[in-house]
C-alpha atoms as a PDB file:
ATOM      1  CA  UNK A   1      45.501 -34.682   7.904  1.00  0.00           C
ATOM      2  CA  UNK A   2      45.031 -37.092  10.459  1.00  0.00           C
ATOM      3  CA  UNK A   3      48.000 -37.674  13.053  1.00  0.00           C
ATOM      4  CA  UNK A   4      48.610 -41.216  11.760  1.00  0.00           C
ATOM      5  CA  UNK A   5      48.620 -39.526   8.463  1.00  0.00           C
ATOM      6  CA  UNK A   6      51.103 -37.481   8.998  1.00  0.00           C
ATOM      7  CA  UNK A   7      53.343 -40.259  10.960  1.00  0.00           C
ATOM      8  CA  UNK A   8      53.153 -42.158   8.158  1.00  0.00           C
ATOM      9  CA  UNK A   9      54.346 -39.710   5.935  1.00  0.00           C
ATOM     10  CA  UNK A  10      57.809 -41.313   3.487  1.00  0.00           C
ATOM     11  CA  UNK A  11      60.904 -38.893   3.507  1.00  0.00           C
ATOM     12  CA  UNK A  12      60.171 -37.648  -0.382  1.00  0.00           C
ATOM     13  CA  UNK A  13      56.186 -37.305   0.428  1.00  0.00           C
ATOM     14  CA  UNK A  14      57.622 -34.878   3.226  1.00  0.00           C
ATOM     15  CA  UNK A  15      60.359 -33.274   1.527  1.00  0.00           C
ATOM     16  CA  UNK A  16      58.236 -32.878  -1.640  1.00  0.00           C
ATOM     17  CA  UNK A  17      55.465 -31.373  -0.116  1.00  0.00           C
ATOM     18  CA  UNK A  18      57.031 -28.918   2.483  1.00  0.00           C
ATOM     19  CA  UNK A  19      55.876 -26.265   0.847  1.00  0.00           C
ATOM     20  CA  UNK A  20      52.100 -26.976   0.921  1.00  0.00           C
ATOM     21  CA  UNK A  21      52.558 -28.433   4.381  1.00  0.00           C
ATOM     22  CA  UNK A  22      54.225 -25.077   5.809  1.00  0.00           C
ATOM     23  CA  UNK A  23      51.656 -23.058   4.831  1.00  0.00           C
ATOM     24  CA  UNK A  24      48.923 -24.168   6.229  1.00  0.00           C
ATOM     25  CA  UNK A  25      47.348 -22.352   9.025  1.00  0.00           C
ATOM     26  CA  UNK A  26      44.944 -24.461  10.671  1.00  0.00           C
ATOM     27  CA  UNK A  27      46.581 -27.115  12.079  1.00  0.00           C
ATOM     28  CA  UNK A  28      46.224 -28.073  15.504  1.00  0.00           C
ATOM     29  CA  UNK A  29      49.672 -28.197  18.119  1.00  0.00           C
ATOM     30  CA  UNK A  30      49.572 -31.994  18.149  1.00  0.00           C
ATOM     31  CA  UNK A  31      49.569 -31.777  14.290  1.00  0.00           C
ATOM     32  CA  UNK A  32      52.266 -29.405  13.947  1.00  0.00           C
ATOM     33  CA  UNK A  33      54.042 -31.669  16.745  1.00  0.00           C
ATOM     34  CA  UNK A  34      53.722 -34.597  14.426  1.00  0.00           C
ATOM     35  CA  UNK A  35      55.095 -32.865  11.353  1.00  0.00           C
ATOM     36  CA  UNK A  36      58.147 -31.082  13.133  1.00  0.00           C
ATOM     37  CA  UNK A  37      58.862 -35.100  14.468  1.00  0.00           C
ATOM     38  CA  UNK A  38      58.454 -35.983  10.104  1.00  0.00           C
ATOM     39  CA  UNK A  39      61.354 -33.054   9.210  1.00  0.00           C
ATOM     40  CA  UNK A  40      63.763 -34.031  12.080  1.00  0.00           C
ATOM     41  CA  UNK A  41      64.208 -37.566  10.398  1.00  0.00           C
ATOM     42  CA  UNK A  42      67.486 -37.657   9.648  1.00  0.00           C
ATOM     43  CA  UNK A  43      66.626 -38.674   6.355  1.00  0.00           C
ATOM     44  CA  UNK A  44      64.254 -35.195   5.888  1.00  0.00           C
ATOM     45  CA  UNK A  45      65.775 -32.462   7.183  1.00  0.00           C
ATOM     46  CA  UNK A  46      67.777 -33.576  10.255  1.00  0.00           C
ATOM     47  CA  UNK A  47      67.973 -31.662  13.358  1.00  0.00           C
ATOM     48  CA  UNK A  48      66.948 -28.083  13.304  1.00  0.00           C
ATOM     49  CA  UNK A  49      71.026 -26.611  14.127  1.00  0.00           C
ATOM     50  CA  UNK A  50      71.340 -28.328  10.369  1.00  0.00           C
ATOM     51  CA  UNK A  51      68.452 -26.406   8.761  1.00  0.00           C
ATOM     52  CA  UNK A  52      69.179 -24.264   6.124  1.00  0.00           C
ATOM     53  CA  UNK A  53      67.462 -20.919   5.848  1.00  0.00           C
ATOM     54  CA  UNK A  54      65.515 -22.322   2.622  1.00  0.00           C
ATOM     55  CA  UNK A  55      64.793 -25.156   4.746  1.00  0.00           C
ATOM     56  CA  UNK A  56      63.081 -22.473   7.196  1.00  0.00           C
ATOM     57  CA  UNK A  57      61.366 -20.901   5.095  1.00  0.00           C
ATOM     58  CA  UNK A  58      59.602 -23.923   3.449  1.00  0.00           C
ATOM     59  CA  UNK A  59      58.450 -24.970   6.540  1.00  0.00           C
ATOM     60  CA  UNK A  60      56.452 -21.993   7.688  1.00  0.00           C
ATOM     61  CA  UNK A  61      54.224 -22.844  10.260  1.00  0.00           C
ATOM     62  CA  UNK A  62      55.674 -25.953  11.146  1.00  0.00           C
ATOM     63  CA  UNK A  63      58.517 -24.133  12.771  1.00  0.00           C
ATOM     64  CA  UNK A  64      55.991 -23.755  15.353  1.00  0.00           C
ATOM     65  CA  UNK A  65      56.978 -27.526  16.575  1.00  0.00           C
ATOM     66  CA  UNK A  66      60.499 -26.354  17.280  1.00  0.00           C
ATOM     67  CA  UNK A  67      61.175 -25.228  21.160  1.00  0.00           C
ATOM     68  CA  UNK A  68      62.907 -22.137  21.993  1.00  0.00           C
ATOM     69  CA  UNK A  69      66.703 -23.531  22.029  1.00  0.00           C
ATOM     70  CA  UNK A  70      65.929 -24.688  18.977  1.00  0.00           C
ATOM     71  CA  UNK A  71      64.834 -21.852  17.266  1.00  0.00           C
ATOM     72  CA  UNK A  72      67.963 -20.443  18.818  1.00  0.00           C
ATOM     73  CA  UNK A  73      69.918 -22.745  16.248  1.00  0.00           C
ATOM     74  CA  UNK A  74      68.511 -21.618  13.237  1.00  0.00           C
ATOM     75  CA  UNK A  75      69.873 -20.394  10.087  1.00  0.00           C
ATOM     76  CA  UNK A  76      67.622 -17.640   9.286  1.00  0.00           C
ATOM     77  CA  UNK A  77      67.376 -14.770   6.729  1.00  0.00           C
ATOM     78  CA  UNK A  78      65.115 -11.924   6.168  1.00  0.00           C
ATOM     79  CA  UNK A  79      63.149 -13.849   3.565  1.00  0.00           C
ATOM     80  CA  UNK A  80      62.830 -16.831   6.047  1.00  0.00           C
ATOM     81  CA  UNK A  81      62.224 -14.995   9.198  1.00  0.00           C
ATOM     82  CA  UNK A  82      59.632 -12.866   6.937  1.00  0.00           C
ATOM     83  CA  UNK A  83      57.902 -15.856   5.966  1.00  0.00           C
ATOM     84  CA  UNK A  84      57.224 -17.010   9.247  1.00  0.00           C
ATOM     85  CA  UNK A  85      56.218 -13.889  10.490  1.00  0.00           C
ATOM     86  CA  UNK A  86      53.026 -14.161   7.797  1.00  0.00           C
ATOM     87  CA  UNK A  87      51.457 -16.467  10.142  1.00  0.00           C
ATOM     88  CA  UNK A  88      50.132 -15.985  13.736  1.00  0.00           C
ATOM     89  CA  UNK A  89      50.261 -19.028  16.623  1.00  0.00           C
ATOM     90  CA  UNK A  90      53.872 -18.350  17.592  1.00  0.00           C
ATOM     91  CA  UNK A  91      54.097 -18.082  21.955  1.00  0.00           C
ATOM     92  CA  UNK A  92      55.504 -14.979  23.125  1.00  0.00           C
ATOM     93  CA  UNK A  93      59.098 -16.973  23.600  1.00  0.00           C
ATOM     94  CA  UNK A  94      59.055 -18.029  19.433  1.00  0.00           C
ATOM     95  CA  UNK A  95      58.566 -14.750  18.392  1.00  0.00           C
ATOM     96  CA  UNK A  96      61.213 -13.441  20.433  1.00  0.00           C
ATOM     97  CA  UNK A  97      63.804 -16.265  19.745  1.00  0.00           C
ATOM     98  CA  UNK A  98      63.452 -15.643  16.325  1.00  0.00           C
ATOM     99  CA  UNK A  99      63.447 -11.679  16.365  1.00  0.00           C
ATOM    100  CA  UNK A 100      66.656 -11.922  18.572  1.00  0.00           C
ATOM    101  CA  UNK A 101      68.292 -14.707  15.992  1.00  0.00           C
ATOM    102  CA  UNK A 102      67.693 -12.825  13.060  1.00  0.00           C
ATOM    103  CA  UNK A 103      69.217  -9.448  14.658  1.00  0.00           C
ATOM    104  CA  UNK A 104      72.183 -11.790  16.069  1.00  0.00           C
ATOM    105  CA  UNK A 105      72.663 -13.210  11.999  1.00  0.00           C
ATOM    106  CA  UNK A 106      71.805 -10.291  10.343  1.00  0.00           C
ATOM    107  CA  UNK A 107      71.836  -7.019  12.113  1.00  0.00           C
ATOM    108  CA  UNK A 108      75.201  -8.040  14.587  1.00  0.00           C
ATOM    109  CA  UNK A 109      72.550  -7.783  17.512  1.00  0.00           C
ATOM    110  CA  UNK A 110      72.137  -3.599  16.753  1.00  0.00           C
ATOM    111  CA  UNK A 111      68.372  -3.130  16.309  1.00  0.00           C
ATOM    112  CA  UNK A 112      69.251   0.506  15.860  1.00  0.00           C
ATOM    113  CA  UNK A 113      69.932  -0.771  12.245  1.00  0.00           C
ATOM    114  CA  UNK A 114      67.019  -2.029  10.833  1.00  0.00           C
ATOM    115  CA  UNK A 115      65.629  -0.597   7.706  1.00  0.00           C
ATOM    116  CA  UNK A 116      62.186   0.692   6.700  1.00  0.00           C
ATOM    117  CA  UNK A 117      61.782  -2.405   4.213  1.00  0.00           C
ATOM    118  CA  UNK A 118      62.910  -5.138   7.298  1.00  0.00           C
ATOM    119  CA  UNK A 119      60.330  -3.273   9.554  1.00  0.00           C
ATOM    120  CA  UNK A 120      57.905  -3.570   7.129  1.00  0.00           C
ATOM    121  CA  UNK A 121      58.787  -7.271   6.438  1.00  0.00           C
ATOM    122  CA  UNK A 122      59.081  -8.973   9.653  1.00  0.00           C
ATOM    123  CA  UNK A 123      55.169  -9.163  10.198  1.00  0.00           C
ATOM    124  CA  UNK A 124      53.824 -11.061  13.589  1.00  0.00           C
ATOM    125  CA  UNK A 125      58.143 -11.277  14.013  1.00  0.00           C
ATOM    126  CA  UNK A 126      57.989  -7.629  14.475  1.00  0.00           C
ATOM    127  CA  UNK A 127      56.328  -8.693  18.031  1.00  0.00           C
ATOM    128  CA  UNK A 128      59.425 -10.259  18.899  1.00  0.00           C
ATOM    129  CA  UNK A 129      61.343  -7.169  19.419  1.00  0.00           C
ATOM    130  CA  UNK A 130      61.912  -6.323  23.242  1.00  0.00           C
ATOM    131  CA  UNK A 131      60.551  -2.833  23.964  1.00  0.00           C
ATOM    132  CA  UNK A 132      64.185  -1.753  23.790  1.00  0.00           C
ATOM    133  CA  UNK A 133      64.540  -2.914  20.467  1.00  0.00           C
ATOM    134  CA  UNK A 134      61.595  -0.826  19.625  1.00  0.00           C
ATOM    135  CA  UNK A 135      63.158   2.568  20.882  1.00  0.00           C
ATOM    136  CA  UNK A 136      66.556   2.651  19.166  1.00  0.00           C
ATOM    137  CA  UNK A 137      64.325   2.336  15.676  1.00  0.00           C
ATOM    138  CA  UNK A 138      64.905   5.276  14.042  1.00  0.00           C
ATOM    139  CA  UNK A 139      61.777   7.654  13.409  1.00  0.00           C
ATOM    140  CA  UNK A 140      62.296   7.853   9.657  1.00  0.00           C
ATOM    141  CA  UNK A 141      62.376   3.914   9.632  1.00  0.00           C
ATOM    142  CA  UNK A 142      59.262   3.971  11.673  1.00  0.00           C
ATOM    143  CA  UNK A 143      57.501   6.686   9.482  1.00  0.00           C
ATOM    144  CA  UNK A 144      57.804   4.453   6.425  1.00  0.00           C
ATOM    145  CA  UNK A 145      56.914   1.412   8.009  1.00  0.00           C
ATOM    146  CA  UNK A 146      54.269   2.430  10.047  1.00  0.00           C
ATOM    147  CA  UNK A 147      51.325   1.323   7.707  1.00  0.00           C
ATOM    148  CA  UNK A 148      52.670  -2.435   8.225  1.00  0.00           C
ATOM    149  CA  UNK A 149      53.246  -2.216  11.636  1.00  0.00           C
ATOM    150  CA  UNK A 150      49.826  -0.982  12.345  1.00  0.00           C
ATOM    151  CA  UNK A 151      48.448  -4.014  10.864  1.00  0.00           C
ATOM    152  CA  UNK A 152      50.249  -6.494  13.118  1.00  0.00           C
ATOM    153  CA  UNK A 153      47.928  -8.097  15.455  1.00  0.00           C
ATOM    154  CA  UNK A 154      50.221  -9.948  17.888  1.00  0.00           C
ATOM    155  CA  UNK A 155      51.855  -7.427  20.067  1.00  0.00           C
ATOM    156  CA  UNK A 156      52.123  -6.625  23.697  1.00  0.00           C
ATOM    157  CA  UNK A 157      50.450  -3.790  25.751  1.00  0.00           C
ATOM    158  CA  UNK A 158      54.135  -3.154  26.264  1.00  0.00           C
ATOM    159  CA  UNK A 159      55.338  -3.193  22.275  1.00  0.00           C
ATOM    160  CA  UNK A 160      52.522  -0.939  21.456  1.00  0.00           C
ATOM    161  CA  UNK A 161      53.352   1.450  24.148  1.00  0.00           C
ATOM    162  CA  UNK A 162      56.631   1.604  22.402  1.00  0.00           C
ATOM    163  CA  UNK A 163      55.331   1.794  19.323  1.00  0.00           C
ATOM    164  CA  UNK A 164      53.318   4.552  20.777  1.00  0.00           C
ATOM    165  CA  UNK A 165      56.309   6.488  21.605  1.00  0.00           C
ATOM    166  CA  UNK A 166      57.992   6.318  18.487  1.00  0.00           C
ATOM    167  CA  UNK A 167      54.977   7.734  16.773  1.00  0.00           C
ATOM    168  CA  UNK A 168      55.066  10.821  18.524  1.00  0.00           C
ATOM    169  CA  UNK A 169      58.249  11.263  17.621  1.00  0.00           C
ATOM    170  CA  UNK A 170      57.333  10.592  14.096  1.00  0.00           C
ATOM    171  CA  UNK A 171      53.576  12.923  14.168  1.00  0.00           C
ATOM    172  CA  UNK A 172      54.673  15.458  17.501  1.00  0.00           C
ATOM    173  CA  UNK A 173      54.073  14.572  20.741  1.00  0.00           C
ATOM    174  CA  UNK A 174      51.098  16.615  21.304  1.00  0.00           C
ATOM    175  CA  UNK A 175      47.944  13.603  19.936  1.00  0.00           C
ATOM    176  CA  UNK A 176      45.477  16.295  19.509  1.00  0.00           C
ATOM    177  CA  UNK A 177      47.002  17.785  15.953  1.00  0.00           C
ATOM    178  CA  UNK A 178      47.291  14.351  14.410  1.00  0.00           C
ATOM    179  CA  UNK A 179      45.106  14.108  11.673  1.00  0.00           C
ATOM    180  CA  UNK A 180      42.710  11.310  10.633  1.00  0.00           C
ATOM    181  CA  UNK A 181      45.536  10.031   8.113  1.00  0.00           C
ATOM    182  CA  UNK A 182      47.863   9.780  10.836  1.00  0.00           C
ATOM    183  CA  UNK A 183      45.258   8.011  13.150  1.00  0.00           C
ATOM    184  CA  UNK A 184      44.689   5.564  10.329  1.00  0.00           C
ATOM    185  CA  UNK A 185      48.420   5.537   9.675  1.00  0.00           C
ATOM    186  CA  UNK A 186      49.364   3.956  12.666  1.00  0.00           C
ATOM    187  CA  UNK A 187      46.407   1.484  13.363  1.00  0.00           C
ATOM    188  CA  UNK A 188      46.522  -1.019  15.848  1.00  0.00           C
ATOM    189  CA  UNK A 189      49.542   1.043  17.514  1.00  0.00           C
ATOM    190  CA  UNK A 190      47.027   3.219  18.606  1.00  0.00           C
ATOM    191  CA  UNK A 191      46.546   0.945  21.766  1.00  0.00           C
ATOM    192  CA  UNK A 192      49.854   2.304  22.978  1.00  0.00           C
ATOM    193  CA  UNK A 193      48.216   5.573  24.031  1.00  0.00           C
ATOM    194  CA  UNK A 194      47.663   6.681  27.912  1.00  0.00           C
ATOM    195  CA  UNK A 195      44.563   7.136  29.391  1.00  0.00           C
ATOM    196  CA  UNK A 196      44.885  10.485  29.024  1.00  0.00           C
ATOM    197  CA  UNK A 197      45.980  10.546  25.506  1.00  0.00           C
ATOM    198  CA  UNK A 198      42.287   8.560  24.698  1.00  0.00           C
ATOM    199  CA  UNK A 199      40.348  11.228  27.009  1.00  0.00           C
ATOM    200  CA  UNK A 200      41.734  13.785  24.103  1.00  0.00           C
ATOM    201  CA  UNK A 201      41.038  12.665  20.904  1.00  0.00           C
ATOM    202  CA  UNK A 202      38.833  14.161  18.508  1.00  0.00           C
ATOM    203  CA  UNK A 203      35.519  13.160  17.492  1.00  0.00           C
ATOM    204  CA  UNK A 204      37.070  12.742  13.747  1.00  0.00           C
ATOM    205  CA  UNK A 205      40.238  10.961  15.591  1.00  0.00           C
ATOM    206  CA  UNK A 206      38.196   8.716  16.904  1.00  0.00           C
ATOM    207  CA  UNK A 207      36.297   8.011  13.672  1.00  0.00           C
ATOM    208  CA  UNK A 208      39.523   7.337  11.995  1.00  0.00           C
ATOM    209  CA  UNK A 209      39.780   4.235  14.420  1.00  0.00           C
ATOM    210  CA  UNK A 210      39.243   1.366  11.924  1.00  0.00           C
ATOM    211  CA  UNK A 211      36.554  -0.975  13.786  1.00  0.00           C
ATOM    212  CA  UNK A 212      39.062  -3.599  12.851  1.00  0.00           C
ATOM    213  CA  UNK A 213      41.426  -2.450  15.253  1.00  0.00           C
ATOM    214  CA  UNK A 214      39.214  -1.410  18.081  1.00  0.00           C
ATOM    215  CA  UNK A 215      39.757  -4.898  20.494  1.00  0.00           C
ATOM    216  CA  UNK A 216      43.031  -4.405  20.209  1.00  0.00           C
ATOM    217  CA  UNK A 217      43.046  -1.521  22.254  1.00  0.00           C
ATOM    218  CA  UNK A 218      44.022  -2.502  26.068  1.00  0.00           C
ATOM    219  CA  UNK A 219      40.667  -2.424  28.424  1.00  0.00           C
ATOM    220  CA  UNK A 220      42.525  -0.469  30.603  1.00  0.00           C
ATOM    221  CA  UNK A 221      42.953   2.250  27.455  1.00  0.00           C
ATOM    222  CA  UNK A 222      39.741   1.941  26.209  1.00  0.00           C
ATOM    223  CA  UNK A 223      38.436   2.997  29.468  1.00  0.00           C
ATOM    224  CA  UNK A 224      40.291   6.541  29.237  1.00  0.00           C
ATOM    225  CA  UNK A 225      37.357   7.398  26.912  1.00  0.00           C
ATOM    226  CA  UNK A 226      35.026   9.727  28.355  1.00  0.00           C
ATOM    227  CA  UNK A 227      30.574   8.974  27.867  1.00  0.00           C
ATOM    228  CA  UNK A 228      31.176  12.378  25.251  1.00  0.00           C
ATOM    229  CA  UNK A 229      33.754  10.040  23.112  1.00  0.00           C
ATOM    230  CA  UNK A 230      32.039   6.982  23.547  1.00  0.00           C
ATOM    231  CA  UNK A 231      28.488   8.923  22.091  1.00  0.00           C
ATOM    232  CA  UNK A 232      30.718   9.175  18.882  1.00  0.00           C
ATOM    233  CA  UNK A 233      31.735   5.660  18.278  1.00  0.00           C
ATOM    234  CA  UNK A 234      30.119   4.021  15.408  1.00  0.00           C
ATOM    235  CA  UNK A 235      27.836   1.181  15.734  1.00  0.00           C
ATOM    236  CA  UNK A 236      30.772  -1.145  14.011  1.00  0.00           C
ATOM    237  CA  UNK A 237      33.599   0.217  16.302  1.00  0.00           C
ATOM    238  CA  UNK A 238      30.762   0.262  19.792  1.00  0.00           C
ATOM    239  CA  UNK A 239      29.693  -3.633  18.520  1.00  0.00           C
ATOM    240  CA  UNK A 240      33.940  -4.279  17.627  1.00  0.00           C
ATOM    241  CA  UNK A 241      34.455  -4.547  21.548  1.00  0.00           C
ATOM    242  CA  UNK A 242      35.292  -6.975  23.795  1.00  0.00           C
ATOM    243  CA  UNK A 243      34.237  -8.295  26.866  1.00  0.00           C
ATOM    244  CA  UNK A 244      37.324  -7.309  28.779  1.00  0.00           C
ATOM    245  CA  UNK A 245      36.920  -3.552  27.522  1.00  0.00           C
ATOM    246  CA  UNK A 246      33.408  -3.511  28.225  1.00  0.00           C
ATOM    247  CA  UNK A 247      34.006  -5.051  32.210  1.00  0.00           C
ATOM    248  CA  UNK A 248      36.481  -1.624  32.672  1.00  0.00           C
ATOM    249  CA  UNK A 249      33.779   0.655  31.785  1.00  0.00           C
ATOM    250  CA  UNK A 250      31.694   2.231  34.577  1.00  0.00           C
ATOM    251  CA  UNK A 251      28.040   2.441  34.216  1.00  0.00           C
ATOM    252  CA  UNK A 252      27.659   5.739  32.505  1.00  0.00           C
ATOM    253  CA  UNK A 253      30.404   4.401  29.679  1.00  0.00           C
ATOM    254  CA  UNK A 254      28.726   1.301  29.296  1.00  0.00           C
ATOM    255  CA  UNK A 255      25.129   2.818  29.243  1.00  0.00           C
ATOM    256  CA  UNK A 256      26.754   5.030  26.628  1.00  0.00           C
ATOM    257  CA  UNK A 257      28.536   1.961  24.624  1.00  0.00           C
ATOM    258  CA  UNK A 258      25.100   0.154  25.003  1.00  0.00           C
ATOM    259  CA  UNK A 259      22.530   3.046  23.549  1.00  0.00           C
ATOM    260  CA  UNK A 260      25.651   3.748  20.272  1.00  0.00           C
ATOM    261  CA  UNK A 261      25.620  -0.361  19.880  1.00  0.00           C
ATOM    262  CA  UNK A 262      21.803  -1.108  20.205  1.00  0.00           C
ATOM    263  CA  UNK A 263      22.559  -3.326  22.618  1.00  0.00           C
ATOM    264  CA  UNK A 264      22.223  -4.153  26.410  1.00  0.00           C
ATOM    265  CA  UNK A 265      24.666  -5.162  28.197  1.00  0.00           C
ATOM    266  CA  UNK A 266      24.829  -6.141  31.368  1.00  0.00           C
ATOM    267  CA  UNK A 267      28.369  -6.591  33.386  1.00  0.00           C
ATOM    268  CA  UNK A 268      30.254  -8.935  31.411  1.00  0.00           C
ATOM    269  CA  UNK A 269      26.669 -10.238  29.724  1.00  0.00           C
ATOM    270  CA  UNK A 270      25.701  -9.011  26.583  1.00  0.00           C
ATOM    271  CA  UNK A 271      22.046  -9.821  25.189  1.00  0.00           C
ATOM    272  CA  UNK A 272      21.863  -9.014  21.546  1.00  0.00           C
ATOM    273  CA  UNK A 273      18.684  -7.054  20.687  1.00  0.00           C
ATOM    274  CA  UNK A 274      17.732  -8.616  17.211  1.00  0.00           C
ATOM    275  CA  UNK A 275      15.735  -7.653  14.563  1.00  0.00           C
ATOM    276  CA  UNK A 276      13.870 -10.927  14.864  1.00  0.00           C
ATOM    277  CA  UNK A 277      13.445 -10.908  18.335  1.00  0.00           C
ATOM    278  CA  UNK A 278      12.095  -7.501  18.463  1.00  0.00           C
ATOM    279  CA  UNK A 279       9.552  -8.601  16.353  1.00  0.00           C
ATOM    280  CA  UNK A 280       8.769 -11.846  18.078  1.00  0.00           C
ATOM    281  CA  UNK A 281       8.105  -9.493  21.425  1.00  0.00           C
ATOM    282  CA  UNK A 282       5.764  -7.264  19.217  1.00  0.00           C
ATOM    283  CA  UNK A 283       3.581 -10.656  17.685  1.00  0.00           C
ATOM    284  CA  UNK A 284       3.239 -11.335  21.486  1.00  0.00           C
ATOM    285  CA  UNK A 285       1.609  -8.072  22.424  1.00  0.00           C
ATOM    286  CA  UNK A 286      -0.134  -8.353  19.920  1.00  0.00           C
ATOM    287  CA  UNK A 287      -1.129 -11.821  20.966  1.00  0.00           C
ATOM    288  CA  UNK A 288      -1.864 -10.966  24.366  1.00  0.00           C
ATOM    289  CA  UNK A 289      -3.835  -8.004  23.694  1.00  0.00           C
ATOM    290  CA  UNK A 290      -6.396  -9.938  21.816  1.00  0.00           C
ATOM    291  CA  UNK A 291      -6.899 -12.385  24.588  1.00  0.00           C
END
């Protein structure tokens, strides 16, 4: 929708359509801007301290207009502050605001009570908690949740460090006896380990690594793998890297990286070696030769 669009949107088109208009996940921030201007009509939804949970959890995504203070206001439940946590987008600040307003309404600001079934329903929210949130989880709550925390994208070096911690409570502090269903287990989380911790997993460990998960590993992690460990990546996890994890490599782990990704790369560069290209090199020998 185009911003006039949107500005021109009645009070029942609005209120009709909330639904639809929450969940979309495209928009851009002067869209979302636009809409959250639409629901504050007094005649829509009036101002956010009046919003009903329902109310928040139509509008999704669109709670992405409101500022921090405001999310402050909220009414929110654990279906609402579920639903938002479905999408990604929030700052740093949202997700917090909201994490620490549903604990205020719902948990009487003790994070030390959340369940296995919130855990495993908050979502990008769950990257709201402060890292001492994270710690007074309980391990059991952890255990059962960990296969929906591991798929949260939107956490801190900090949260997953956390994270981290309350895994080895969960698996035993010692990394090197976790098996590949515990690597798998705990996913992304697995960017909460030490240098050190990386520098001792397993070839099978590391296998276990979903490629999926692999740039969400901190560079400054990443780089505790040893040229050995690197060797052992597959081509999916050594081409799943990023730029920053590659520029904390030295030479020998890049070479490594390069040779298990068929590709060069070169500092921060990276030239693709493609099928086609190969062969438009060889056609030019060839060429050449004959001439």
């Amino acid at each position: 929708m185009r911003l006039d669009q949107i500005n021109n949107l009645d009070d029942t088109e609005f209120t009709d359509c909330i639904d639809i208009l929450g969940a979309v996940t495209d928009y851009s921030t002067d869209q979302i801007d636009a809409l959250v201007t639409v629901g504050k009509r007094n005649t829509v939804c009036g101002d956010p301290t009046t919003w009903t949970a329902t109310t928040v959890y139509s509008a999704g995504v669109i709670v992405q207009g409101l500022t921090v203070l405001e999310i402050g206001t909220l009414a929110l439940d654990l279906d609402a502050v579920s639903k938002l946590g479905e999408y990604d987008g929030w700052t740093d600040a949202q997700k917090n605001a909201l994490f620490e307003r549903w604990l205020t309404l719902e948990k009487s600001d003790d994070a030390s009570t959340i369940t296995s079934s919130e855990l495993q329903s908050l979502g990008h929210m769950t990257c709201g908690a402060e890292t001492g949130h994270i710690s007074v989880i309980s391990h059991s709550v952890y255990s059962s949740a960990a296969d929906a925390v591991s798929e949260v994208t939107s956490c801190s070096d900090g949260q997953l460090s956390s994270f981290i911690t309350l895994a080895k409570s969960t698996y035993g502090s010692d990394i090197t006896t976790w098996d590949s269903t515990t690597i798998t287990n705990i996913g992304i989380v697995i960017g909460g380990l030490t240098n050190s911790d990386m520098s001792a997993l397993s070839e099978s460990q590391i296998d276990a690594i979903d490629s999926n998960h692999v740039s969400y590993i901190p560079s400054s992690t990443f780089a505790g793998l040893t040229t050995t460990q690197i060797n052992t990546l597959s081509v999916s996890q050594a081409q799943s890297t990023t730029t920053d994890q590659k520029s904390a490599l030295d030479s020998s782990q890049l070479s490594a990286l390069s040779s298990v990704a068929n590709t060069t790369f070169s500092g921060c560069a990276l030239m693709q070696m493609s099928w086609t290209f190969a062969v438009f090199l060889a056609l030019l020998s060839i060429y050449f030769g004959r001439n």
